[in-house]
Structures are given as structure tokens and as C-alpha cells.
Protein backbone atom coordinates (compact mmCIF):
# COMPACT_ATOMS: atom_id res chain seq x y z
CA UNK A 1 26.74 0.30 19.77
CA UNK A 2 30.08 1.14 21.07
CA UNK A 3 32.43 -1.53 19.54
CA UNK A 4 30.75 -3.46 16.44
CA UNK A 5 32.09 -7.10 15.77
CA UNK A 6 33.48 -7.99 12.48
CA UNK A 7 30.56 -8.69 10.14
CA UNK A 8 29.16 -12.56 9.43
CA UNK A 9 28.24 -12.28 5.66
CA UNK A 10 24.77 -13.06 7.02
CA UNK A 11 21.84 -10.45 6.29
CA UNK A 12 18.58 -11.06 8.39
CA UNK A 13 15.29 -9.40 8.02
CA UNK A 14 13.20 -8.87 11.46
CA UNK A 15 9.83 -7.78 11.12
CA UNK A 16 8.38 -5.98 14.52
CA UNK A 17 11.70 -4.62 15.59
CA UNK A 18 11.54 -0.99 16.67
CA UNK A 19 11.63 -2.23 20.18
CA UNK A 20 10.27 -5.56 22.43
CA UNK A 21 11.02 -8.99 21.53
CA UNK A 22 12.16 -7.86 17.72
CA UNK A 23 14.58 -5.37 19.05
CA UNK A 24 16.00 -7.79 20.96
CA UNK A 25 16.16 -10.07 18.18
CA UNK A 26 17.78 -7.77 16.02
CA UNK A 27 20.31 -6.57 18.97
CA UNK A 28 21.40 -9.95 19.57
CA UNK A 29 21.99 -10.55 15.55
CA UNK A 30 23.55 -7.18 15.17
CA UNK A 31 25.97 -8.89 17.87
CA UNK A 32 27.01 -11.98 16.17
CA UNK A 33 27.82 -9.48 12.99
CA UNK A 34 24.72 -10.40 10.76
CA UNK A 35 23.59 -6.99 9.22
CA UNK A 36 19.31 -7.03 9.63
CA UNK A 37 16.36 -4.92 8.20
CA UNK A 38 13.73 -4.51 10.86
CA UNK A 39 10.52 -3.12 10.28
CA UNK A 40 7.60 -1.55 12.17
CA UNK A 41 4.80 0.70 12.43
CA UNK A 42 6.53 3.73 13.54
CA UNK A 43 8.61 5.51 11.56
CA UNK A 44 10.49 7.36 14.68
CA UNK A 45 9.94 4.74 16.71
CA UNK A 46 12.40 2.66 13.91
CA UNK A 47 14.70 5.25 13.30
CA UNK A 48 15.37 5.42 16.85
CA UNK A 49 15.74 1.25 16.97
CA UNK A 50 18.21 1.92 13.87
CA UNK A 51 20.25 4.31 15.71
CA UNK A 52 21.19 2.74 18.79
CA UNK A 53 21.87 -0.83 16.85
CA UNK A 54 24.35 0.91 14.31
CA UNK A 55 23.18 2.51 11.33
CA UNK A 56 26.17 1.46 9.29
CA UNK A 57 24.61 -2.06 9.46
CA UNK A 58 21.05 -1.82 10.22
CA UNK A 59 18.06 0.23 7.94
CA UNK A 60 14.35 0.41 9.07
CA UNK A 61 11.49 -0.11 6.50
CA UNK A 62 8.50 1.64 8.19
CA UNK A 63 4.92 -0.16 7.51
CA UNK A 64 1.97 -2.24 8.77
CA UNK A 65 3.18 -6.13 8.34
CA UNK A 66 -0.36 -7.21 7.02
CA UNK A 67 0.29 -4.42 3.97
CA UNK A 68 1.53 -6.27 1.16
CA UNK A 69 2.87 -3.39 -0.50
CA UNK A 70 5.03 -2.48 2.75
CA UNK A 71 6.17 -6.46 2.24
CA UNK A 72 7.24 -5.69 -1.58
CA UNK A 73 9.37 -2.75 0.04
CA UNK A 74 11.21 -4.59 3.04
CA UNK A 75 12.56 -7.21 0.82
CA UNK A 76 13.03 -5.22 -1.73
CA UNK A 77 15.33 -2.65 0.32
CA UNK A 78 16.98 -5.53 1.97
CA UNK A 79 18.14 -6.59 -1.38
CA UNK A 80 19.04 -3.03 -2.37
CA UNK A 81 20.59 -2.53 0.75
CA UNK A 82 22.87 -5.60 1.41
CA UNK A 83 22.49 -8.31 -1.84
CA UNK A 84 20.89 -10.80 0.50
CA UNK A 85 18.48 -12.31 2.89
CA UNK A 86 19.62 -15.25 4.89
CA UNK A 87 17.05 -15.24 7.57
CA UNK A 88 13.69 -13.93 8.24
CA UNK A 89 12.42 -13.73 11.45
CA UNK A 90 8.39 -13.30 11.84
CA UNK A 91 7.66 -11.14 15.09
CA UNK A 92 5.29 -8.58 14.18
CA UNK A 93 2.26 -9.41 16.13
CA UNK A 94 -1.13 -7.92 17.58
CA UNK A 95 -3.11 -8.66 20.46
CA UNK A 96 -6.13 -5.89 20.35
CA UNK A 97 -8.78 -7.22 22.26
CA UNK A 98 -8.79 -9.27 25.96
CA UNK A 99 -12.15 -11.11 26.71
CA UNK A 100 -14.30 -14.34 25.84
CA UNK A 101 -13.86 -15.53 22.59
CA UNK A 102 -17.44 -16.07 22.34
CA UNK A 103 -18.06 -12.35 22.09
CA UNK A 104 -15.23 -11.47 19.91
CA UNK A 105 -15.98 -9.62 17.36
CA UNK A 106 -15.38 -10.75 13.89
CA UNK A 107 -13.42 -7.99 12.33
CA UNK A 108 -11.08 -8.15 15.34
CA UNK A 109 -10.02 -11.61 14.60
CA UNK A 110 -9.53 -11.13 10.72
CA UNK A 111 -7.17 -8.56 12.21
CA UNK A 112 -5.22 -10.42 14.42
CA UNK A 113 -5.02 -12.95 11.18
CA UNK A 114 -3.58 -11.00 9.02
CA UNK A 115 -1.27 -9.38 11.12
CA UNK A 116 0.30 -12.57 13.44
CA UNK A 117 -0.48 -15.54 10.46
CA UNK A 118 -1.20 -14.02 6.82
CA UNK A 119 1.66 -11.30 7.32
CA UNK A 120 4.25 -14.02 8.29
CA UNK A 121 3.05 -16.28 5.04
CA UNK A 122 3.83 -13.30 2.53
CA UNK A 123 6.87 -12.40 4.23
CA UNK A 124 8.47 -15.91 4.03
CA UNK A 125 6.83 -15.76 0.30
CA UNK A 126 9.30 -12.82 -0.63
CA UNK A 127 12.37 -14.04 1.17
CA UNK A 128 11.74 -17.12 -0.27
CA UNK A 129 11.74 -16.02 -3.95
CA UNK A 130 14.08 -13.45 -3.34
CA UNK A 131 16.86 -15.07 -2.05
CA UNK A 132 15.80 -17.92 -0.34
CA UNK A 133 15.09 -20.13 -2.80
CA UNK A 134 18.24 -20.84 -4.70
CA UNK A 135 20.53 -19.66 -1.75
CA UNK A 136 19.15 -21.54 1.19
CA UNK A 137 18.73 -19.87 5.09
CA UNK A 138 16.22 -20.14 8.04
CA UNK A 139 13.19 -18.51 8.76
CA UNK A 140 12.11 -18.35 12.51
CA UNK A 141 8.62 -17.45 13.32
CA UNK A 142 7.91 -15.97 17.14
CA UNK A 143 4.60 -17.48 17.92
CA UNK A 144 3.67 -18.25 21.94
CA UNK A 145 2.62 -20.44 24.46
CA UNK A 146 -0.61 -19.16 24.08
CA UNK A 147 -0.74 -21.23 20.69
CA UNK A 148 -0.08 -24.37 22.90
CA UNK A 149 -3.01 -24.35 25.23
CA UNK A 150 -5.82 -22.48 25.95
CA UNK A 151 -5.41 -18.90 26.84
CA UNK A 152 -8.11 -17.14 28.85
CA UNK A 153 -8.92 -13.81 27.87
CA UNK A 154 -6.73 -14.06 24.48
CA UNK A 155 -8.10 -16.37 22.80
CA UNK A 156 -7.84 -14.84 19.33
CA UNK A 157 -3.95 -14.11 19.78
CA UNK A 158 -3.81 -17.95 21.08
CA UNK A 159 -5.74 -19.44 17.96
CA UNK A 160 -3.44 -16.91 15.58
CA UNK A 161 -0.38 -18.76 17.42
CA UNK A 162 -1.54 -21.97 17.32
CA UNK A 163 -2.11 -21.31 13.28
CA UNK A 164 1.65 -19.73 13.09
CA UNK A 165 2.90 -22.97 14.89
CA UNK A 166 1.48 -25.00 11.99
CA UNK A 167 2.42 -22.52 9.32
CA UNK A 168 5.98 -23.18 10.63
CA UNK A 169 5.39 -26.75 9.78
CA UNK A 170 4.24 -26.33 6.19
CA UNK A 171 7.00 -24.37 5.68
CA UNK A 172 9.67 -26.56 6.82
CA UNK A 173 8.35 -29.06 4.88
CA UNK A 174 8.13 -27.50 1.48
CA UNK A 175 11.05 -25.47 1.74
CA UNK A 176 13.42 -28.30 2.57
CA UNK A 177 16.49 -28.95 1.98
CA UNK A 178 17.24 -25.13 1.70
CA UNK A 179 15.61 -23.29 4.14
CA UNK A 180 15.00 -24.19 8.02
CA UNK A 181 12.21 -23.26 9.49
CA UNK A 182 11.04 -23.31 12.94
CA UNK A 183 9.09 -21.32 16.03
CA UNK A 184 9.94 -19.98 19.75
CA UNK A 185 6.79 -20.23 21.85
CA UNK A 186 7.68 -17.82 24.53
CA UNK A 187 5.91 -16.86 27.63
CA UNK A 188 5.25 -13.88 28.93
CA UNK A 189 8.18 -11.62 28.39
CA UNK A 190 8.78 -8.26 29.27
CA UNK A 191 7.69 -5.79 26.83
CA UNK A 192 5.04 -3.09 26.18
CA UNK A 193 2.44 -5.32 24.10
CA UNK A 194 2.34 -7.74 27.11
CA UNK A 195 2.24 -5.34 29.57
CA UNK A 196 -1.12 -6.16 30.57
CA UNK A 197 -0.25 -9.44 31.59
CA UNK A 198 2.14 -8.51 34.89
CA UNK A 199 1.63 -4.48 35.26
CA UNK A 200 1.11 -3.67 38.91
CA UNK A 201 1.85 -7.65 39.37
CA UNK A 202 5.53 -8.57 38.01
CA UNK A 203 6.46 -10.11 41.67
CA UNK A 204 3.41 -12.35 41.78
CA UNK A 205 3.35 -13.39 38.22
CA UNK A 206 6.88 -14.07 38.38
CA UNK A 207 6.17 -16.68 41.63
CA UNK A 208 4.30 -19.02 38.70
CA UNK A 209 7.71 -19.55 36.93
CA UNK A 210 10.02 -22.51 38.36
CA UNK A 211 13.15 -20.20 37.31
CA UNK A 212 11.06 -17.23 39.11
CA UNK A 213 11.12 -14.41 36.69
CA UNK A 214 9.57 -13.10 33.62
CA UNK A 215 11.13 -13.03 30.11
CA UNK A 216 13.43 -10.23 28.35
CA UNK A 217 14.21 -9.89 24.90
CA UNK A 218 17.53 -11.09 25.27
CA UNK A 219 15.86 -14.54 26.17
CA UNK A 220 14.15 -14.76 22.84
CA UNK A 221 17.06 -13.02 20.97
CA UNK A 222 19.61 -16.02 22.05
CA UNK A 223 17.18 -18.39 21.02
CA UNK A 224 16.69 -16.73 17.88
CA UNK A 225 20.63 -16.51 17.28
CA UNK A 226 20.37 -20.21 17.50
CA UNK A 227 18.22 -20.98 15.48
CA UNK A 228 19.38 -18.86 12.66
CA UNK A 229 23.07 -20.47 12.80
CA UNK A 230 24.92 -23.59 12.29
CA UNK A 231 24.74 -24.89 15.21
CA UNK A 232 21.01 -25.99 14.64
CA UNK A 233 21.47 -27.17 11.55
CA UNK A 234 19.52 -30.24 11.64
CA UNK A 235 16.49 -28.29 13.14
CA UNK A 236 13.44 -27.81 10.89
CA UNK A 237 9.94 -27.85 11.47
CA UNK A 238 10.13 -27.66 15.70
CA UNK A 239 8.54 -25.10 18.00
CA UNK A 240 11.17 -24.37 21.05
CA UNK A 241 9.09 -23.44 24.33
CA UNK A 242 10.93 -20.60 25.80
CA UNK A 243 8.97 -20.36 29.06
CA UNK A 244 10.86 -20.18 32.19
CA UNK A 245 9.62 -23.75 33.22
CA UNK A 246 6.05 -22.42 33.20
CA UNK A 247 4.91 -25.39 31.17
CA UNK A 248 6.14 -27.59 34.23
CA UNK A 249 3.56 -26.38 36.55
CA UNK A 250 0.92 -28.46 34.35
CA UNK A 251 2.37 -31.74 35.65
CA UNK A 252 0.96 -33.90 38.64
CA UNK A 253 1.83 -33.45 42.09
């Protein structure tokens, strides 16, 4: 970043960030002058991510979000790092397998547990008594659509969603009056993990959307900035559909 605006006193930890929907969540937060932790998998990967968002404001803790031990360490260096954690935003996610749930196999879906519900429990566990507790912020959880209906072919990811939606619940609920906490139920949004879902096909999978295109990060990064500020703050406990208008196409007539 070119020109950096004049920092918010907010810090923000965004798990899933080295690029997709977390990136964008991060860019948009980096742009409001919050200074944010992301994490991920890939330790280039991040450092890259850190490097184009400003690495005079942003640091990358490289681990597997299911791995409690890479948990400790985020929050921990977040601390360290900046004496705070305002807001935690839950985006690491995985969607390994496509097919009928009836075959799935077992081990798959503890996998896609602990990484999209368990992962997002024990981070919100650490921010919570880190910072959270006594200091008050928002946590904002990126589940999907796909937790809202069924979902052919990822039914797994959808069931993992659906559990992150009510997660978001309990949370708001037991962590008020200090901490907000609430979801974003996108669609399908431009990114490598849902690639899959429009490769080869963007034009005609766009046609299903009443505001006829696909997501970007940016999309879910606005909503994110939101949610994380004052302007929603008597919002706790929802799940915002971000979906192009998709949803609409269930209606009659």
C-alpha cells in the first residue's frame, strides 16, 4: 500500500488471510487504519499477503487453524505485537470433498469440523480471555449460504456452516454486553477455494444472481468493516446474507 491512513487504535486478528475472502478482509481493515494479524497455512503464501498490505502494520502467524498450538501463537503474537485484540474474524475454512453426503467418508467430515467450527470456537476462546473479556470488541465469523439450505454436492461444508451460524449465536449470547458477535453468509465469491463452483462457467453462473455477478472479496471485506465498527453497534447474534439476491430466486413466481 501506497498511502496508509492514519491508524484507528483498533487491532483485528483474521484467520485465513494470505489471500481470498480473508485477504480481502484484512485489506479492507488495513484501510480503515485497524492494524490485523492474519494467519494461514502457507508461510510464503502469508509473507507475501503481509507485504503488499504494509508490513509496518500487518504480521502473519503461519499454521493450520484446527492446531491449537498455532491458536496459542496467533494471539499470543497479536498481543506481543500490538497490546490488543479488538476483533476476530473466523475465515479459515475447508471444503475437501464434493459428492453425496451419504458416502462421505467419516474422517473427512471430522476434518471439515475442526477446521470451519472447532477452530473458530478456540479462536474466539483466546481472544476472548486475552483481551476480549474485560475490554469488549466483535467477533465476526464467515460462514455461507450453504449453512442456510441444502447444498448439493457439499454437504459437509453446508452442515459445518450451518453449525458456525449457531456457534455465532452462543457466542453472542454469552459474551454480551462486551463482545458482538455475528456471521456473513456469502455466496459464491470469487476465490481459489470456490473455484470449482463457476470455472469454465462464471457467465452462466453469474445469470442466477438478480444483481448478475459473482462475489469479490471486497464484498465480504465491507461487510466485515461493518460489522466490526460502531456503526453496528446494536448488532449481535445475526447472520447477514451477502448473496447478490441469490436467495430471491427461491420465491414464487
Amino acid at each position: 500500500m501506497t498511502e496508509l491512513p492514519a491508524l484507528s487504535g483498533q487491532v483485528a486478528l483474521v484467520t485465513g488471510a494470505s489471500r481470498g475472502i480473508g485477504y480481502g478482509v484484512a485489506e479492507a481493515l488495513v484501510a480503515r487504519g485497524d492494524r490485523v494479524c492474519i494467519t494461514g497455512r502457507n508461510e510464503e503464501a502469508l509473507k507475501e499477503a503481509v507485504d503488499k498490505l504494509g508490513a509496518d502494520r500487518v504480521i502473519g502467524v503461519a499454521g493450520k487453524a484446527h492446531d491449537l498450538e498455532h491458536q496459542a501463537a496467533a494471539v499470543e503474537r497479536t498481543m506481543e505485537a500490538f497490546g490488543r485484540v479488538d476483533h476476530l474474524v473466523n475465515n479459515a475454512g475447508t471444503n475437501p470433498v464434493f459428492g453425496p453426503i451419504a458416502d462421505l467418508d467419516l474422517d473427512v467430515a471430522r476434518k471439515v469440523f475442526e477446521t470451519n467450527v472447532v477452530s473458530a470456537l478456540g479462536f474466539a476462546q483466546r481472544t476472548w480471555h486475552a483481551w476480549q473479556k474485560d475490554n469488549g470488541g466483535t467477533i465476526v465469523n464467515i460462514a455461507s449460504v450453504a449453512g442456510l439450505s441444502a447444498s448439493p454436492f457439499i454437504g459437509a461444508y453446508g452442515v459445518s456452516k450451518a453449525a458456525m451460524i449457531n456457534l455465532t449465536v452462543q457466542l453472542a449470547h454469552e459474551f454480551a454486553p462486551k463482545v458482538r458477535v455475528n456471521a456473513i453468509a456469502p455466496a459464491v465469491v470469487k476465490t481459489k477455494f470456490a473455484q470449482a463452483l463457476y470455472e469454465g462457467r462464471e457467465a452462466e453462473a453469474a445469470a442466477a444472481y438478480p444483481l448478475a455477478r459473482l462475489g469479490v472479496p471486497s464484498d465480504i471485506g465491507g461487510t466485515t468493516a461493518f460489522l466490526t465498527s460502531e456503526q453496528s453497534a446494536w448488532i449481535t447474534g445475526q447472520t447477514l446474507v451477502v448473496d447478490g439476491g441469490i436467495f430471491l430466486n427461491a420465491g414464487v413466481g
